[in-house]
C-alpha atoms as a PDB file:
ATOM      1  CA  UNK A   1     -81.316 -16.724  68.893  1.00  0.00           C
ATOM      2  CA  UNK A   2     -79.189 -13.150  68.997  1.00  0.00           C
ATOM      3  CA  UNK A   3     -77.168 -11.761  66.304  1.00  0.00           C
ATOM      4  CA  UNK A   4     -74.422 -13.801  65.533  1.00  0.00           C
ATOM      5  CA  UNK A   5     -71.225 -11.943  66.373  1.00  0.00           C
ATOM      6  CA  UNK A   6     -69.143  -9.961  63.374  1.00  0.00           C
ATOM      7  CA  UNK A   7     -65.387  -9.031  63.984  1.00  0.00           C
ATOM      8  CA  UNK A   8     -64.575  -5.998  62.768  1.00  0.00           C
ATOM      9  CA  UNK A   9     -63.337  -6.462  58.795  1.00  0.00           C
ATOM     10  CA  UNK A  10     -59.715  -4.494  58.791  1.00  0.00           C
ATOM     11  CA  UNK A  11     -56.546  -4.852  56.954  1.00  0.00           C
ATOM     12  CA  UNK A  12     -54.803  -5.796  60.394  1.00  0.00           C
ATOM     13  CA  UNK A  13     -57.854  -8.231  60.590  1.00  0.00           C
ATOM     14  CA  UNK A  14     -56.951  -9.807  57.313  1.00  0.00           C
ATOM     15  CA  UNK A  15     -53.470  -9.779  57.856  1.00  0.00           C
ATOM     16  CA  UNK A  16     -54.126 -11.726  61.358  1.00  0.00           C
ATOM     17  CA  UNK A  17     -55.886 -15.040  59.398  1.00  0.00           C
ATOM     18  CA  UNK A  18     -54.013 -14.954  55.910  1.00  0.00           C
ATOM     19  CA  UNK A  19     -50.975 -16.964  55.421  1.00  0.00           C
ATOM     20  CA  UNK A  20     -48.336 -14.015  54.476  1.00  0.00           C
ATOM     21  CA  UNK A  21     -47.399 -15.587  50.674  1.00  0.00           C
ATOM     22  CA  UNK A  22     -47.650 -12.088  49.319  1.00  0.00           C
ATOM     23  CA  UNK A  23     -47.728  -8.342  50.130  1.00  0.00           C
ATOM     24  CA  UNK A  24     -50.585  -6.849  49.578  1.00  0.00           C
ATOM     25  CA  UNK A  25     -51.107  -3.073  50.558  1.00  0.00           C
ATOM     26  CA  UNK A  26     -52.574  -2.213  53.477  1.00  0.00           C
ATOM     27  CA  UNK A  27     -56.304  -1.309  51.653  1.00  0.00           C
ATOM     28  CA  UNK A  28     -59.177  -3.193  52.945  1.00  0.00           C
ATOM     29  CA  UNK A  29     -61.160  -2.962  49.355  1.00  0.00           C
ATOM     30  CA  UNK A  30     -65.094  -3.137  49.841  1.00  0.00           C
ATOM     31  CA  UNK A  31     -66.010  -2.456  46.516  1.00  0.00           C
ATOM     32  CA  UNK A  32     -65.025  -0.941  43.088  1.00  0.00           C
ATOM     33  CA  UNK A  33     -66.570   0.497  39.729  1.00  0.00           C
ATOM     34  CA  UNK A  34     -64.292   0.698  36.673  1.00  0.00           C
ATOM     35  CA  UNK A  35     -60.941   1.711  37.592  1.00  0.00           C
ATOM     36  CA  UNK A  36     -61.751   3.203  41.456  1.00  0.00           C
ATOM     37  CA  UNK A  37     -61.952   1.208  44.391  1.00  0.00           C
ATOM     38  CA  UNK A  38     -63.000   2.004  47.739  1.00  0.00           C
ATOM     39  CA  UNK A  39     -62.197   1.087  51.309  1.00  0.00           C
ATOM     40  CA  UNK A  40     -63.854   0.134  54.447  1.00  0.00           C
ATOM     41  CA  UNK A  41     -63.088   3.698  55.429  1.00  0.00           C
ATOM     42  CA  UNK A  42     -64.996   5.223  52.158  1.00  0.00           C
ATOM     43  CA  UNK A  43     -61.411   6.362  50.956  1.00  0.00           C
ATOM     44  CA  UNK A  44     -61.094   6.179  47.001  1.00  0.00           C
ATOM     45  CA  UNK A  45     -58.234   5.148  44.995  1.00  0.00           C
ATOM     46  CA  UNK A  46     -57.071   4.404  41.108  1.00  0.00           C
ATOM     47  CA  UNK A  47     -57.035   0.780  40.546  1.00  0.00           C
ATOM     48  CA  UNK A  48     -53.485   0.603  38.873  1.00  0.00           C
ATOM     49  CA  UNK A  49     -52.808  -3.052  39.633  1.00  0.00           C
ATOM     50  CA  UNK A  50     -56.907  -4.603  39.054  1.00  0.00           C
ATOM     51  CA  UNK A  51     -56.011  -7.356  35.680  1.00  0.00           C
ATOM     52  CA  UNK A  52     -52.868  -8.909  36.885  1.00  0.00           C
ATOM     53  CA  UNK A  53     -52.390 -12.948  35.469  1.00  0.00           C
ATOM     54  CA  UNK A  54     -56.096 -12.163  34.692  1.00  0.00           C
ATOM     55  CA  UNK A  55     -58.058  -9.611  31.982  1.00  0.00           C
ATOM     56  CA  UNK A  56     -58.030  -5.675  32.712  1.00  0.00           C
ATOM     57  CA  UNK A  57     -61.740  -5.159  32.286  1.00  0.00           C
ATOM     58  CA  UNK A  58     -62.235  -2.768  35.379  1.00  0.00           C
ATOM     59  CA  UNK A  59     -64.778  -3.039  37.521  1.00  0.00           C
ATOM     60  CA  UNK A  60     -68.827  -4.114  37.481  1.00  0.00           C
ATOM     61  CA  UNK A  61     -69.258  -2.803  34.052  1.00  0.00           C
ATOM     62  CA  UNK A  62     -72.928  -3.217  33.220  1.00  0.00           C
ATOM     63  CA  UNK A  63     -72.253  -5.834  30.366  1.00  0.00           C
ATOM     64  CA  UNK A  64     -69.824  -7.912  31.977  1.00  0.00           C
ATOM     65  CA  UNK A  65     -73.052  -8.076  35.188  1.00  0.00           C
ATOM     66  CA  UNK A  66     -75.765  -8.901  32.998  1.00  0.00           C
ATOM     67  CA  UNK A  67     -73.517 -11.472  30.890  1.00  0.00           C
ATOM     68  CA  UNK A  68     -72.248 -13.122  34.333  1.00  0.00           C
ATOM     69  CA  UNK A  69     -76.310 -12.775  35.707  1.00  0.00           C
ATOM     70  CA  UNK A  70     -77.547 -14.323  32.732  1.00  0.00           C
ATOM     71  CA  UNK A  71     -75.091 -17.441  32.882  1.00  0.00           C
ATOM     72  CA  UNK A  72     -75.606 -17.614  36.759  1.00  0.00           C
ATOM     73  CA  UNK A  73     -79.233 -18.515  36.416  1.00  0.00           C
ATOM     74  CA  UNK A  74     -78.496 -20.747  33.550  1.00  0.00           C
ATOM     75  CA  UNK A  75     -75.747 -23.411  34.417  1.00  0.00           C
ATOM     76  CA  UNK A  76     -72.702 -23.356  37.293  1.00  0.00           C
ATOM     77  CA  UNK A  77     -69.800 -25.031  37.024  1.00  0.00           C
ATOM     78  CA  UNK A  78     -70.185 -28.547  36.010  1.00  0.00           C
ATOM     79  CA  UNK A  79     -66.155 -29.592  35.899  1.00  0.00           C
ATOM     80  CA  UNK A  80     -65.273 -31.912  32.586  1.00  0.00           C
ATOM     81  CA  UNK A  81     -67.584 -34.420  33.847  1.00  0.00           C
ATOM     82  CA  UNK A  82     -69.915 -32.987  31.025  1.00  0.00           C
ATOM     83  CA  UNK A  83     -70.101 -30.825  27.551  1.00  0.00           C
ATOM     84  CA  UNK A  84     -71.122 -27.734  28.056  1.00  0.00           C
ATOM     85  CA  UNK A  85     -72.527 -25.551  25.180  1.00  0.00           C
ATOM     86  CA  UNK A  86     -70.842 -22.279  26.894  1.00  0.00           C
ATOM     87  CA  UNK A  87     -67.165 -24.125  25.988  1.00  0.00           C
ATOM     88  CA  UNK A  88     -68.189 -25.209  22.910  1.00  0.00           C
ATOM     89  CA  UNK A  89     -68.705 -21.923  22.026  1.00  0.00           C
ATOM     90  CA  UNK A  90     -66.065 -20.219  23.571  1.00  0.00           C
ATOM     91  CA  UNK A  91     -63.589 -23.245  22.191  1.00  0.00           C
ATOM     92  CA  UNK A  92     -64.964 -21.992  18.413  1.00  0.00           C
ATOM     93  CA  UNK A  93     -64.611 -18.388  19.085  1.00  0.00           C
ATOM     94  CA  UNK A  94     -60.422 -19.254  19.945  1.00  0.00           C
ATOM     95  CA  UNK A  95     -60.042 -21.394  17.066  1.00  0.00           C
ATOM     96  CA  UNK A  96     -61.716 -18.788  14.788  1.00  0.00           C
ATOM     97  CA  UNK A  97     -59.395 -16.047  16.201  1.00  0.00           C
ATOM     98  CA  UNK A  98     -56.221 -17.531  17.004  1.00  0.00           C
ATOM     99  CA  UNK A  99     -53.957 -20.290  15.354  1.00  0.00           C
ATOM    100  CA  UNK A 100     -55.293 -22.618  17.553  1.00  0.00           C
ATOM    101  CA  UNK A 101     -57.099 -26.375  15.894  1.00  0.00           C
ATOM    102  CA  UNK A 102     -58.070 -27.302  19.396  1.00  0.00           C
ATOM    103  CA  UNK A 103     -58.207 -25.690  22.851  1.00  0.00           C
ATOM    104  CA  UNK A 104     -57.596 -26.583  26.734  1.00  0.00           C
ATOM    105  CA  UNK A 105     -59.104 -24.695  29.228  1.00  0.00           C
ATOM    106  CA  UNK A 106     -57.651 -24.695  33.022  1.00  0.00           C
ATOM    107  CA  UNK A 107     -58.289 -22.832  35.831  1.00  0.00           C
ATOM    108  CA  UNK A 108     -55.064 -21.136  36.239  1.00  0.00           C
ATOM    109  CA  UNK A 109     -52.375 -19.824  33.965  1.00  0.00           C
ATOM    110  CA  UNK A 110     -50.163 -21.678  35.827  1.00  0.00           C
ATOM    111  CA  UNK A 111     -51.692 -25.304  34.753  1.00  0.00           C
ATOM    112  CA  UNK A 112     -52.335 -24.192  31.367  1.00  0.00           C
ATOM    113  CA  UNK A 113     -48.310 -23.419  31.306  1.00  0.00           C
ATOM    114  CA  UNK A 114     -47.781 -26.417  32.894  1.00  0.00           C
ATOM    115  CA  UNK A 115     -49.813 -28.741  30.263  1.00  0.00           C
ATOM    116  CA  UNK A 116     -47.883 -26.998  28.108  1.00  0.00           C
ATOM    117  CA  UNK A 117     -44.852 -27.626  29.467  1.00  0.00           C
ATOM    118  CA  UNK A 118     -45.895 -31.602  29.892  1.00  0.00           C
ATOM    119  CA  UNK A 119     -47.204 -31.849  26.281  1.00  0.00           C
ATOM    120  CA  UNK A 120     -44.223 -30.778  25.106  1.00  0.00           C
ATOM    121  CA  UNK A 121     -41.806 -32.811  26.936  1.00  0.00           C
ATOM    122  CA  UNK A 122     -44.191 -35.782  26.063  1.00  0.00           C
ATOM    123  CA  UNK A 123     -44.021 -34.812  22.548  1.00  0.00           C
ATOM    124  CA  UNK A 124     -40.031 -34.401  22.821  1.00  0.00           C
ATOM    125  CA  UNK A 125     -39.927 -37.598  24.404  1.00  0.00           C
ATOM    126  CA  UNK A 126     -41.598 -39.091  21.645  1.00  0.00           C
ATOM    127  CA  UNK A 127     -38.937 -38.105  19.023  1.00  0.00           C
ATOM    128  CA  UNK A 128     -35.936 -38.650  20.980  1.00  0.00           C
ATOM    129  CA  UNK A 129     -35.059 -40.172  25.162  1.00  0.00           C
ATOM    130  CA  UNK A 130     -32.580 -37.189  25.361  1.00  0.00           C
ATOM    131  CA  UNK A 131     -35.400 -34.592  24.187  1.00  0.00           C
ATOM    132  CA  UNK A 132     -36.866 -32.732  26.754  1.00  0.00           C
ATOM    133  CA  UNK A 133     -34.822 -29.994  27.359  1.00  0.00           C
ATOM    134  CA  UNK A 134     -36.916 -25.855  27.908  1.00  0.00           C
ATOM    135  CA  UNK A 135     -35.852 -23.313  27.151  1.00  0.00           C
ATOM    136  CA  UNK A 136     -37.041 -20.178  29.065  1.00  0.00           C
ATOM    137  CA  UNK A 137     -35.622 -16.230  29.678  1.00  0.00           C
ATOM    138  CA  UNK A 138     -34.514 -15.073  33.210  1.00  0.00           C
ATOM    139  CA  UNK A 139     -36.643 -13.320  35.390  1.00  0.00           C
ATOM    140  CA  UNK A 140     -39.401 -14.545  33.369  1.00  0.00           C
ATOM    141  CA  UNK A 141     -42.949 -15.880  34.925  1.00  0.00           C
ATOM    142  CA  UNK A 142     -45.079 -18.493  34.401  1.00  0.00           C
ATOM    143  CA  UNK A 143     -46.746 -19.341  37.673  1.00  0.00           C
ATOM    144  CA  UNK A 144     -46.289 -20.843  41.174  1.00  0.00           C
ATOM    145  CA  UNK A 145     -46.280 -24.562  40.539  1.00  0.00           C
ATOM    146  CA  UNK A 146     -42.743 -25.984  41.185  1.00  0.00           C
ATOM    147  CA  UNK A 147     -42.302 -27.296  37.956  1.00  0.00           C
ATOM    148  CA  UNK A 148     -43.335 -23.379  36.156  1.00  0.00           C
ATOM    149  CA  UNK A 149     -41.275 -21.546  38.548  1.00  0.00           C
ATOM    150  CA  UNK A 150     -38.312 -23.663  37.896  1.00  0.00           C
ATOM    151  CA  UNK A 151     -39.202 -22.218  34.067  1.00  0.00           C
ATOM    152  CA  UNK A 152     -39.667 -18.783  35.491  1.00  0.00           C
ATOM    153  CA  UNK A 153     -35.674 -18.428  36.145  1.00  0.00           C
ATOM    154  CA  UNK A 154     -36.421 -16.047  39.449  1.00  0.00           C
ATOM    155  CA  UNK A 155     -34.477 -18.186  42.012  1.00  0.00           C
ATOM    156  CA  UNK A 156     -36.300 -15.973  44.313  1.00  0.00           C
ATOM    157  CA  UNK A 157     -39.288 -18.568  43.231  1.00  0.00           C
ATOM    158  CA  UNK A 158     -37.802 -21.396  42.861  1.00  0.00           C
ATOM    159  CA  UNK A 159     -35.134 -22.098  45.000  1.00  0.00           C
ATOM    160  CA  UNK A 160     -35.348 -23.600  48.491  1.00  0.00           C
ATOM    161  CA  UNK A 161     -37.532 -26.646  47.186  1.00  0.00           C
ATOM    162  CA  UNK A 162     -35.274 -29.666  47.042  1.00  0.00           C
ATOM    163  CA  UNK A 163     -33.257 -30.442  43.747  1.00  0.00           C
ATOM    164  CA  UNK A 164     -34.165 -28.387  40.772  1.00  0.00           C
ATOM    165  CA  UNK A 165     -35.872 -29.725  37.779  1.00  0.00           C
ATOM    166  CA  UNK A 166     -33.675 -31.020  35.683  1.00  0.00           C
ATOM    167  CA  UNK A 167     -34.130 -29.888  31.377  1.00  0.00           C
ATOM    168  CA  UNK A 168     -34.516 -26.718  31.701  1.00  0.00           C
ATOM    169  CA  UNK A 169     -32.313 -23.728  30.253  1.00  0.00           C
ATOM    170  CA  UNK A 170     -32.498 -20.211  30.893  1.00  0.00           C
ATOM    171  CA  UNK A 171     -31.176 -17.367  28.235  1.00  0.00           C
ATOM    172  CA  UNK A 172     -31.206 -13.199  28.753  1.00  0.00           C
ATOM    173  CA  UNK A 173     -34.176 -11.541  28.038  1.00  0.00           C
ATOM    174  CA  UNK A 174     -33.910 -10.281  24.258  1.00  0.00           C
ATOM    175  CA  UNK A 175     -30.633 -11.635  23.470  1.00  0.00           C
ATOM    176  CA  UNK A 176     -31.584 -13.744  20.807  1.00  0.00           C
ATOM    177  CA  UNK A 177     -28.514 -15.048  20.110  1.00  0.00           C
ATOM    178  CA  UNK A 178     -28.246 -16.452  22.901  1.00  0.00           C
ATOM    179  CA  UNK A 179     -31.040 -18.018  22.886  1.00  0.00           C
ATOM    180  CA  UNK A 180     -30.359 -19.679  18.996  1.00  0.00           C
ATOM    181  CA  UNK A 181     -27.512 -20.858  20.582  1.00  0.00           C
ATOM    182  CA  UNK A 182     -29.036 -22.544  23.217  1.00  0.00           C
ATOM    183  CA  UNK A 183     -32.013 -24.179  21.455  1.00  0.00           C
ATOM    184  CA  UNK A 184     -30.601 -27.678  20.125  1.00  0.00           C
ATOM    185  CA  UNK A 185     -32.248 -31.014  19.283  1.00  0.00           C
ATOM    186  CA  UNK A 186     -32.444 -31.824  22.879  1.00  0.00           C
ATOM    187  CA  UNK A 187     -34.755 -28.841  23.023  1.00  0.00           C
ATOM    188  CA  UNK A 188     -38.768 -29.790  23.453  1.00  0.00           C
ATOM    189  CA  UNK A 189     -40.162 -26.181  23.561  1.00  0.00           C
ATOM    190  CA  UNK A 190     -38.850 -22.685  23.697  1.00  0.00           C
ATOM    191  CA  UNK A 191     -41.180 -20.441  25.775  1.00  0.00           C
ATOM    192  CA  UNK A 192     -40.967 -16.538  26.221  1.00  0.00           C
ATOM    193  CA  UNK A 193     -43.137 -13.715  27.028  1.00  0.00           C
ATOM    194  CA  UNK A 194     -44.656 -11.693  24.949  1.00  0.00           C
ATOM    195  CA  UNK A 195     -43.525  -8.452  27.781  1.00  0.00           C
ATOM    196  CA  UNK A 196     -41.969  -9.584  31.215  1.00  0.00           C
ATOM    197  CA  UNK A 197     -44.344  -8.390  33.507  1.00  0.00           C
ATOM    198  CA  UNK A 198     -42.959  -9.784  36.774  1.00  0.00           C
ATOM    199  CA  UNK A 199     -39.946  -8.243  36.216  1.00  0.00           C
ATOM    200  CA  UNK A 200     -40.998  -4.406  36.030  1.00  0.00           C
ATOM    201  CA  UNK A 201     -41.985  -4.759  32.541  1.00  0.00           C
ATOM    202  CA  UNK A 202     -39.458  -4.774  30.447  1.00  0.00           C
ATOM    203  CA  UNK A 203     -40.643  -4.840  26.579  1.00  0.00           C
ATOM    204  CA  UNK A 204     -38.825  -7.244  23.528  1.00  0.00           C
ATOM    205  CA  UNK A 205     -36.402  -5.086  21.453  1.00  0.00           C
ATOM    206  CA  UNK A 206     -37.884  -7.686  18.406  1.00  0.00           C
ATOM    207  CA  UNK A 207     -40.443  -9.695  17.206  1.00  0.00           C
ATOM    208  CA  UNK A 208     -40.245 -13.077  19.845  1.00  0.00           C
ATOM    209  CA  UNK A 209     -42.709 -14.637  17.636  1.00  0.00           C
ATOM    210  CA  UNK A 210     -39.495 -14.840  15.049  1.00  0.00           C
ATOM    211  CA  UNK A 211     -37.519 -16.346  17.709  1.00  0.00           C
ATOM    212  CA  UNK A 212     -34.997 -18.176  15.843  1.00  0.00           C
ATOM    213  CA  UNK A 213     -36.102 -21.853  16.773  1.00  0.00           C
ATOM    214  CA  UNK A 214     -34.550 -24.620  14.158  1.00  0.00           C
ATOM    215  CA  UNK A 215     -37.418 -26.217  12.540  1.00  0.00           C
ATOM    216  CA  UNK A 216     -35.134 -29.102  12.040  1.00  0.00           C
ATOM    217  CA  UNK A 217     -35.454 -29.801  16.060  1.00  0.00           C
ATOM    218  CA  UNK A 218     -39.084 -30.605  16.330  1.00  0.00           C
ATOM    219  CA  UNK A 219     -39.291 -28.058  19.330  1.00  0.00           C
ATOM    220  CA  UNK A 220     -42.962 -26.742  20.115  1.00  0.00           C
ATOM    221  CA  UNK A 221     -42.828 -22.313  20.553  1.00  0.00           C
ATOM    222  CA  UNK A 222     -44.911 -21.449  23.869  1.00  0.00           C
ATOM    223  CA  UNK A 223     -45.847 -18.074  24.615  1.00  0.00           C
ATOM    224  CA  UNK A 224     -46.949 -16.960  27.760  1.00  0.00           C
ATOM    225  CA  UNK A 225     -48.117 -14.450  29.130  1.00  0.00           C
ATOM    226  CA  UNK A 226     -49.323 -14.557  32.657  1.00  0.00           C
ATOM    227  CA  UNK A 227     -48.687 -10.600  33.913  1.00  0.00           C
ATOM    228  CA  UNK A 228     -49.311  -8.827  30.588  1.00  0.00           C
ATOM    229  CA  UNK A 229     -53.092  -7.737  31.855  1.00  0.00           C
ATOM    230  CA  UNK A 230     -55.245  -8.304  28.517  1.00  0.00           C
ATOM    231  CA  UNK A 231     -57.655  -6.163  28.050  1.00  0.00           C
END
């Protein structure tokens, strides 16, 4: 049997079998260590953009390989169809750190939006037939499901689908006034933010966690933040 055959790997090549969803520049990355990444052509570059919806932890650092080695010989991924001790740990180290009494883990920031989303319409829905209303910022992101770019208030995203999801409100970005005076007790869930990355960044002039939301309406405060690049 001869060697099987190899196309040559170029960006024209990948441009050729991917569906063009997004624009990626035309870099063929082969590999990377902390914040440098390197072509097929051996050319170097600054990884300015390496984090994005994700963590900004750079490249192959030597912890993050022997933590990722370690669990690879241990256990895969097993779904929900069991417990795993890894969760249970990582569900105790949230709740110690955070707010948070219980966790949900998803696979994308997009679902975890959107079970937010869901919970709190189902919540809303609870309290009242007419309560189910979001409220959300323009030019805001919160992933590429239909129902979170219908949040997201880019029309860019969301348009061109059908009819829009109904419920949902859209204020200016740090115009809180605006938004007090659109929160009412039709209102399920208020969700901003924390820094609009998909929308070149632009920072809150306040404190959204003081978001004036009535406690009176029962409405659930979501923040998200999908492009802010934790580190």
């Amino acid at each position: 049997m001869g060697t099987p055959f190899r196309a040559p790997q170029t960006a024209d090549a990948y441009t050729e079998v991917m569906v063009p969803v997004y624009s990626p520049l035309d870099v063929l990355a082969v590999r990377a260590q902390g914040a440098t990444v390197w072509d097929a052509a051996g050319k170097e570059y600054i990884d300015l953009s390496g984090g994005i919806a994700v963590n900004a932890l750079g490249h192959c650092h030597p912890a993050l390989i022997e933590a990722l080695t370690a669990q690879a010989h241990r256990l895969w991924h097993i779904s929900n169809t069991y417990k795993s001790d890894s969760t249970l740990r990582l569900a105790r180290a949230l709740i110690r750190l955070t707010f948070a009494e219980r966790v949900f883990f998803a696979n994308s920031g997009a679902e975890a939006n959107e079970a937010a989303f869901k919970l709190a319409r189902r919540y809303g829905l609870h309290q009242s037939p007419r309560k189910y209303e979001i409220v959300a910022a323009h030019n805001s992101f919160h992933g590429r499901s239909l129902f979170t770019v219908s949040v997201g208030g880019q029309p860019k995203y969301s348009n061109g689908f059908g009819p829009a999801i109904e419920g949902i409100r859209h204020v200016p970005f740090n115009d809180l006034g605006a938004l007090e005076h659109a929160v009412s007790q039709n209102t399920c869930a208020v969700v901003l933010e924390p820094v609009q990355g998909k929308a070149v960044c632009f920072r809150p002039r306040g404190n959204t966690s003081r978001a004036p939301v009535p406690c009176a309406t029962a409405t659930m405060r979501c923040s998200s933040s999908m492009k802010c690049r934790r580190g």
